[in-house]
Protein backbone atom coordinates (compact mmCIF):
# COMPACT_ATOMS: atom_id res chain seq x y z
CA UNK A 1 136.00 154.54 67.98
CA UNK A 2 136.86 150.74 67.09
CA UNK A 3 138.13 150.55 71.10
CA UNK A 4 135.36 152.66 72.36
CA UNK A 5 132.82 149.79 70.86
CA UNK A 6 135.21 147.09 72.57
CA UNK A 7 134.69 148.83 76.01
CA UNK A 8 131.48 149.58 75.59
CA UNK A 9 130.76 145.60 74.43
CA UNK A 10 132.00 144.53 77.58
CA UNK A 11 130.50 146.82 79.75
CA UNK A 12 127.16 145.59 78.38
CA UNK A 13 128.54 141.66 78.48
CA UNK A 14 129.27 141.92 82.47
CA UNK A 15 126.42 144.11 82.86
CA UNK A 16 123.81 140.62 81.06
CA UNK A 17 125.77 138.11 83.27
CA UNK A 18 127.06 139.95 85.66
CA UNK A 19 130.75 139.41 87.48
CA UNK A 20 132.77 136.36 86.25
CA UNK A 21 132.52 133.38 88.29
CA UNK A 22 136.14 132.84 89.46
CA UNK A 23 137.75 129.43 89.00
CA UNK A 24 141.31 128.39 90.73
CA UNK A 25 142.66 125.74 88.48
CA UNK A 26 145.01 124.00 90.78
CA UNK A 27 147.65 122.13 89.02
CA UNK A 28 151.10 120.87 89.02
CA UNK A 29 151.55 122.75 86.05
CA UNK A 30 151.06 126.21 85.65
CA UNK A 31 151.43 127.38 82.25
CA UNK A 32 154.54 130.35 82.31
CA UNK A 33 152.99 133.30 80.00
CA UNK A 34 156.63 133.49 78.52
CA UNK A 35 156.44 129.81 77.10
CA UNK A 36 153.53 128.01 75.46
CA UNK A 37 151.60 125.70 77.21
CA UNK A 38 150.83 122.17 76.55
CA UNK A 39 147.90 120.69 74.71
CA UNK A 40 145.52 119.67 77.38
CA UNK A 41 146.32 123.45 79.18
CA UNK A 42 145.87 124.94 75.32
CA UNK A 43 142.57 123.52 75.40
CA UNK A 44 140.90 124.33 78.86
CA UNK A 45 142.56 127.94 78.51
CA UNK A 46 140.60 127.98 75.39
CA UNK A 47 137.56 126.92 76.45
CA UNK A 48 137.66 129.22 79.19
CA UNK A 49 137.99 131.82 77.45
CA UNK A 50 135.01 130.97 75.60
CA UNK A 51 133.15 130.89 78.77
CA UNK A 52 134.02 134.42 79.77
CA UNK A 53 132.32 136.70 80.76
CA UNK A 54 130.69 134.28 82.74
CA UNK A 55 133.65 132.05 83.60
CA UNK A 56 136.91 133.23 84.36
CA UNK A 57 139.98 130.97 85.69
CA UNK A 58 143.27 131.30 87.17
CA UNK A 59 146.38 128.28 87.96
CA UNK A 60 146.81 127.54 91.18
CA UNK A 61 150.24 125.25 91.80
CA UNK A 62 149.28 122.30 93.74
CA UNK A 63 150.60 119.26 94.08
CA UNK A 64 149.56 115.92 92.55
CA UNK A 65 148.14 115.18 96.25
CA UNK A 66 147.44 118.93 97.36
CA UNK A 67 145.55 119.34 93.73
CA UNK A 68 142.60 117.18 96.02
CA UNK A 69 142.81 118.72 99.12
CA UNK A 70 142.25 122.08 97.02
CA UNK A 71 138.60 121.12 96.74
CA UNK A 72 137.34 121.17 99.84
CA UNK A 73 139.91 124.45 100.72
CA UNK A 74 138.27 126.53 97.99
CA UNK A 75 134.84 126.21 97.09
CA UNK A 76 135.47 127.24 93.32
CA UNK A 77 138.42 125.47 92.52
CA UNK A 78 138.85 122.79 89.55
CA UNK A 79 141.12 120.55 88.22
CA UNK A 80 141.81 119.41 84.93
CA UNK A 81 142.67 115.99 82.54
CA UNK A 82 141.91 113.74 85.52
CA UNK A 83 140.72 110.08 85.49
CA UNK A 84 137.08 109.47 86.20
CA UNK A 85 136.76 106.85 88.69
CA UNK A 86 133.96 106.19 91.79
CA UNK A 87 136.36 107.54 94.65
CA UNK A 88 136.81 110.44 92.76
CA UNK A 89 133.27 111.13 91.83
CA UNK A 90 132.68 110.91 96.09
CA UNK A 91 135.15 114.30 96.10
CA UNK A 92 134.21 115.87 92.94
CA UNK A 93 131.49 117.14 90.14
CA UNK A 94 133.16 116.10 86.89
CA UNK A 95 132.46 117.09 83.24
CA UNK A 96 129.71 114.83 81.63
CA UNK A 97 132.07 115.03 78.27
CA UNK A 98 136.18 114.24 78.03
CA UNK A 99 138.66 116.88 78.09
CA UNK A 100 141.27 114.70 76.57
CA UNK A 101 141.70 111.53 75.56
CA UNK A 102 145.41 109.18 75.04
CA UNK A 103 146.48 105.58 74.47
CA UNK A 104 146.69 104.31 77.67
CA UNK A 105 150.01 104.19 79.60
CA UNK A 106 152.76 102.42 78.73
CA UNK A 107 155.50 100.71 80.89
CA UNK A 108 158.55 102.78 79.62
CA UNK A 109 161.76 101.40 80.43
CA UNK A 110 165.65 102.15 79.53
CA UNK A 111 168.21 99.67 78.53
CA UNK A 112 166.11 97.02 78.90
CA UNK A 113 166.58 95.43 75.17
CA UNK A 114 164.81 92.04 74.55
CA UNK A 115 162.05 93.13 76.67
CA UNK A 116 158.38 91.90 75.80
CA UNK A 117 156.54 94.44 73.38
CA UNK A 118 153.24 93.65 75.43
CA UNK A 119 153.62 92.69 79.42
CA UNK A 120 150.90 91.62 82.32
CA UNK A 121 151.62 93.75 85.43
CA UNK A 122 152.76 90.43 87.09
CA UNK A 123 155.50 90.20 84.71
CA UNK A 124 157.34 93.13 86.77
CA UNK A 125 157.26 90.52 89.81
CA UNK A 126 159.57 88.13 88.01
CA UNK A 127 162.16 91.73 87.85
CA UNK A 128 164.17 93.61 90.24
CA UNK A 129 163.30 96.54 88.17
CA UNK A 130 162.09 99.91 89.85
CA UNK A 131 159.85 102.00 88.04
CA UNK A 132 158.58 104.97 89.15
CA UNK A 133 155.30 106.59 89.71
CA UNK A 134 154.14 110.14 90.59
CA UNK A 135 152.17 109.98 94.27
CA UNK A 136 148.37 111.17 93.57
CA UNK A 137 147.71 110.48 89.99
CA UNK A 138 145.15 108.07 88.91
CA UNK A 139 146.66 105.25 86.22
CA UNK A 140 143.88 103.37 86.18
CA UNK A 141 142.12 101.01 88.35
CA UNK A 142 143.99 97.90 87.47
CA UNK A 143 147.38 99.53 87.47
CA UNK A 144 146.70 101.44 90.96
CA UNK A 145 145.31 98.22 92.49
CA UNK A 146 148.86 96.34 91.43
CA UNK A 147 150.62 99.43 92.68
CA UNK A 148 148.75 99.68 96.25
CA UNK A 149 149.43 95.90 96.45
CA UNK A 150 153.15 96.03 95.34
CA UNK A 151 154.79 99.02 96.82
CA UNK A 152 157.82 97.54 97.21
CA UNK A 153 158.40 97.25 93.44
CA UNK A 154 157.78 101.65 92.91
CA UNK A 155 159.56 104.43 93.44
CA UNK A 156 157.23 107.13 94.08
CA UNK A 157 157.76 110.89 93.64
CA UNK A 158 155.81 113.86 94.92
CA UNK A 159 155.47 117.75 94.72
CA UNK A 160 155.17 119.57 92.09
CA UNK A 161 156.07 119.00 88.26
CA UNK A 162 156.95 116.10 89.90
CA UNK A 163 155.56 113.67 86.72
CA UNK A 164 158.26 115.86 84.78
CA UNK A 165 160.92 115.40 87.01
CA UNK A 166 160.85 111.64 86.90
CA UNK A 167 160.89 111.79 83.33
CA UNK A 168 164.29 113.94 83.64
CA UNK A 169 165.22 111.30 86.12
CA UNK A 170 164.66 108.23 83.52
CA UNK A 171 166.97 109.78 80.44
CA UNK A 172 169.79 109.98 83.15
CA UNK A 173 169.21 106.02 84.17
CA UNK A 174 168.44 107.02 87.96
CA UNK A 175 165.89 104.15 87.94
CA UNK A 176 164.97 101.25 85.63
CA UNK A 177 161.52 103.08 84.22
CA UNK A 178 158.48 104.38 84.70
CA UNK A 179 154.47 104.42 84.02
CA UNK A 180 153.72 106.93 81.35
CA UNK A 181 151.91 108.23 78.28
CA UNK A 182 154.31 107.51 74.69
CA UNK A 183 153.55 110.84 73.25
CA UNK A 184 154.63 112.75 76.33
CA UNK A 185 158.18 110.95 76.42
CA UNK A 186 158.20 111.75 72.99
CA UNK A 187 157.40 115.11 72.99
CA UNK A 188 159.83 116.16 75.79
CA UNK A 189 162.48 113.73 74.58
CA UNK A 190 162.17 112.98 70.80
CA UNK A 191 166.02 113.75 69.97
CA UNK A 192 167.44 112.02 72.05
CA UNK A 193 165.50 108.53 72.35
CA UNK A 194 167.81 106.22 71.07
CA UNK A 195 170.97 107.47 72.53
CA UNK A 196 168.89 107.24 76.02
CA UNK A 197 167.88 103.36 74.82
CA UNK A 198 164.24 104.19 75.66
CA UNK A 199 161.34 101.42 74.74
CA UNK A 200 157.42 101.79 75.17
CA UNK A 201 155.98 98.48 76.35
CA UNK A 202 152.07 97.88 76.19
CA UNK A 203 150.39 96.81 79.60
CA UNK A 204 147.80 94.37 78.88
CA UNK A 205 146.14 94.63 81.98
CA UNK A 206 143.79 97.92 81.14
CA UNK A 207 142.35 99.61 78.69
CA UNK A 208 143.30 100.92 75.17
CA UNK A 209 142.49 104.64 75.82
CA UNK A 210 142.48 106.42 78.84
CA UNK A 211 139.89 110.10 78.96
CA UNK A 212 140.76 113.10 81.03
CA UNK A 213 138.33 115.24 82.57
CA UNK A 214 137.47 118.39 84.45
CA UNK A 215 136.91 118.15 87.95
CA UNK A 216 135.25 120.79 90.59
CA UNK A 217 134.81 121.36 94.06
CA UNK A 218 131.13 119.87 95.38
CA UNK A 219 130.23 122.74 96.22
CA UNK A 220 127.52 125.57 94.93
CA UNK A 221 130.33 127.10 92.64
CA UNK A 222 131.91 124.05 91.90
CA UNK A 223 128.87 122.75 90.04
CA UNK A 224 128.30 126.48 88.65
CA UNK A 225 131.30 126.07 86.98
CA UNK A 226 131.37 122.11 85.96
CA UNK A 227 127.69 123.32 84.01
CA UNK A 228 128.90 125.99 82.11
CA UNK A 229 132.00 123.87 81.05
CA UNK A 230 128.79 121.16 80.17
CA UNK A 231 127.22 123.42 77.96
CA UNK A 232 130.23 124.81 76.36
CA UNK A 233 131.37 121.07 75.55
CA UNK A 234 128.90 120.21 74.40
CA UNK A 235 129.39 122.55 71.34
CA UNK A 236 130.09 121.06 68.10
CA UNK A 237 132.70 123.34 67.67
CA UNK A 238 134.71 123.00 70.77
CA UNK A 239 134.31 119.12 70.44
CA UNK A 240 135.79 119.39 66.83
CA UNK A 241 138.10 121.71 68.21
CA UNK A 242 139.62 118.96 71.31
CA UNK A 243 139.18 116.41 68.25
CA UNK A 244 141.40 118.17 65.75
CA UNK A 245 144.09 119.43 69.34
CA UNK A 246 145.05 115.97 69.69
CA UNK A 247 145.86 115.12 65.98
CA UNK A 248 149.39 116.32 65.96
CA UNK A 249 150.51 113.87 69.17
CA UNK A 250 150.05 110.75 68.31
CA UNK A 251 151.46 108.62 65.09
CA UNK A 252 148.62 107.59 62.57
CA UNK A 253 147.16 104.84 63.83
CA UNK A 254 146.82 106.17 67.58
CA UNK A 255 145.91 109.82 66.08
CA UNK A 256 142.69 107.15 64.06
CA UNK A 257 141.81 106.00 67.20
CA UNK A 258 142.01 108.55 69.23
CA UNK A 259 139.97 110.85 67.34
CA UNK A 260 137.37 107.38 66.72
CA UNK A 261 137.23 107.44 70.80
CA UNK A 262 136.79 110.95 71.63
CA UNK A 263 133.97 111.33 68.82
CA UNK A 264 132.32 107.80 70.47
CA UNK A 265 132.40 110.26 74.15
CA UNK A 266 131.16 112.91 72.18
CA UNK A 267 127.81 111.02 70.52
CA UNK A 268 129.31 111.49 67.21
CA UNK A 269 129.24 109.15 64.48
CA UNK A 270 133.08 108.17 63.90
């Protein structure tokens, strides 16, 4: 009986909004049903769910640079925990509300003891270091506009998981760092840290926090989907739940600030 009511619920929940609307999330992560996913994925799978039966979404692997191109392939794809920016906005309807929110990169580098704590981006000019950078992602504006006008001084990487695979690439010394978030070094890589010489290094040059949002295709469903994850957002609920996700990555002080920033986004009183 208890399964029958279940069936019938749903029957009569597609039936009031009819068929989902059906979402590609293209990513260069696609979350493996075997393993658990991280945060950020946690969270839009969860709100997605949420959404259904009205919403419905499936990963798509793409590229950091293919993850663009997707948009004007598929008319209901999205994208996820991307940086808002102008150029972007030409290509894409984003959410009006963050997805996620982090300290803002850090220059991470390895064996490079006596290092200043904070650095200008200029610094790395006075170096023969290489640090490397995933093709396609957004680090900012100031931090993209030093990269696009020092190439020379990157070594860029591609495809997918590609981000990951750079951060493989630093623990085994292949280059002298990279541009990063601290908790995601430290998530992958907490054990072995100190054997691997690895130190975080504050750029001055940009922001304190960087927000990541969700991004669809301009197109009819694109902006079907980007309003129902509005409206769902802007639930007090859901923002308490992305508020409370992101306590457990960060030490105290970022985890205070963090949560201060996303509830600032989120018209809340901190």
């Amino acid at each position: 009986m208890k399964y029958a009511l279940v069936f019938l619920f749903g029957l009569f929940s597609v039936e009031l909004y009819g068929a989902p609307l059906k979402v590609n999330i293209a990513s260069d992560y696609v979350p493996n049903p075997d393993s658990s996913a991280d945060m950020v994925t946690r969270l839009l799978i969860d709100i997605s769910k949420r959404l259904y039966p009205q919403l419905q979404i499936d990963f798509m692997p793409a590229s950091r640079i293919r993850e663009w191109r997707t948009l004007s392939m598929y008319p209901n794809t999205c994208l996820y925990n991307k940086v808002k920016n102008s150029k972007r906005e030409t290509l894409a309807y984003f959410s009006a509300r963050p997805l996620t929110a982090f300290p803002a990169n850090r220059l991470v580098l390895r064996d490079k003891k006596g290092f200043s704590a904070d650095v200008a981006l200029n610094d790395l000019l006075e170096t023969d270091f290489k640090i490397a950078i995933t093709k396609g992602r957004s680090y900012g504006k100031n931090i993209d506009d030093f990269i696009k006008a020092h190439p020379n001084l990157f070594v860029v990487s591609e495809g997918e998981e590609s981000a990951k695979r750079l951060r493989k690439m630093l623990m085994q010394g292949r280059f002298d760092g990279m541009i990063e978030y601290t908790s995601v070094i430290i998530n992958e890589y907490a054990e072995v840290l100190g054997e691997s010489k690895i130190s975080f290094h504050r750029i001055i040059d940009q922001a304190p926090s960087v927000f990541g949002y969700i991004a669809c295709a301009k197109t009819p469903q694109g902006k079907q989907a980007i309003n129902l994850f509005n409206k769902k957002m802007a639930e007090f609920e859901v923002q308490n739940l992305i508020i409370e996700a992101h306590r457990d990555l960060f030490s105290p002080h970022e985890r205070d600030f963090i949560s201060d920033s996303l509830k600032i986004a989120f018209s809340i009183q901190p």
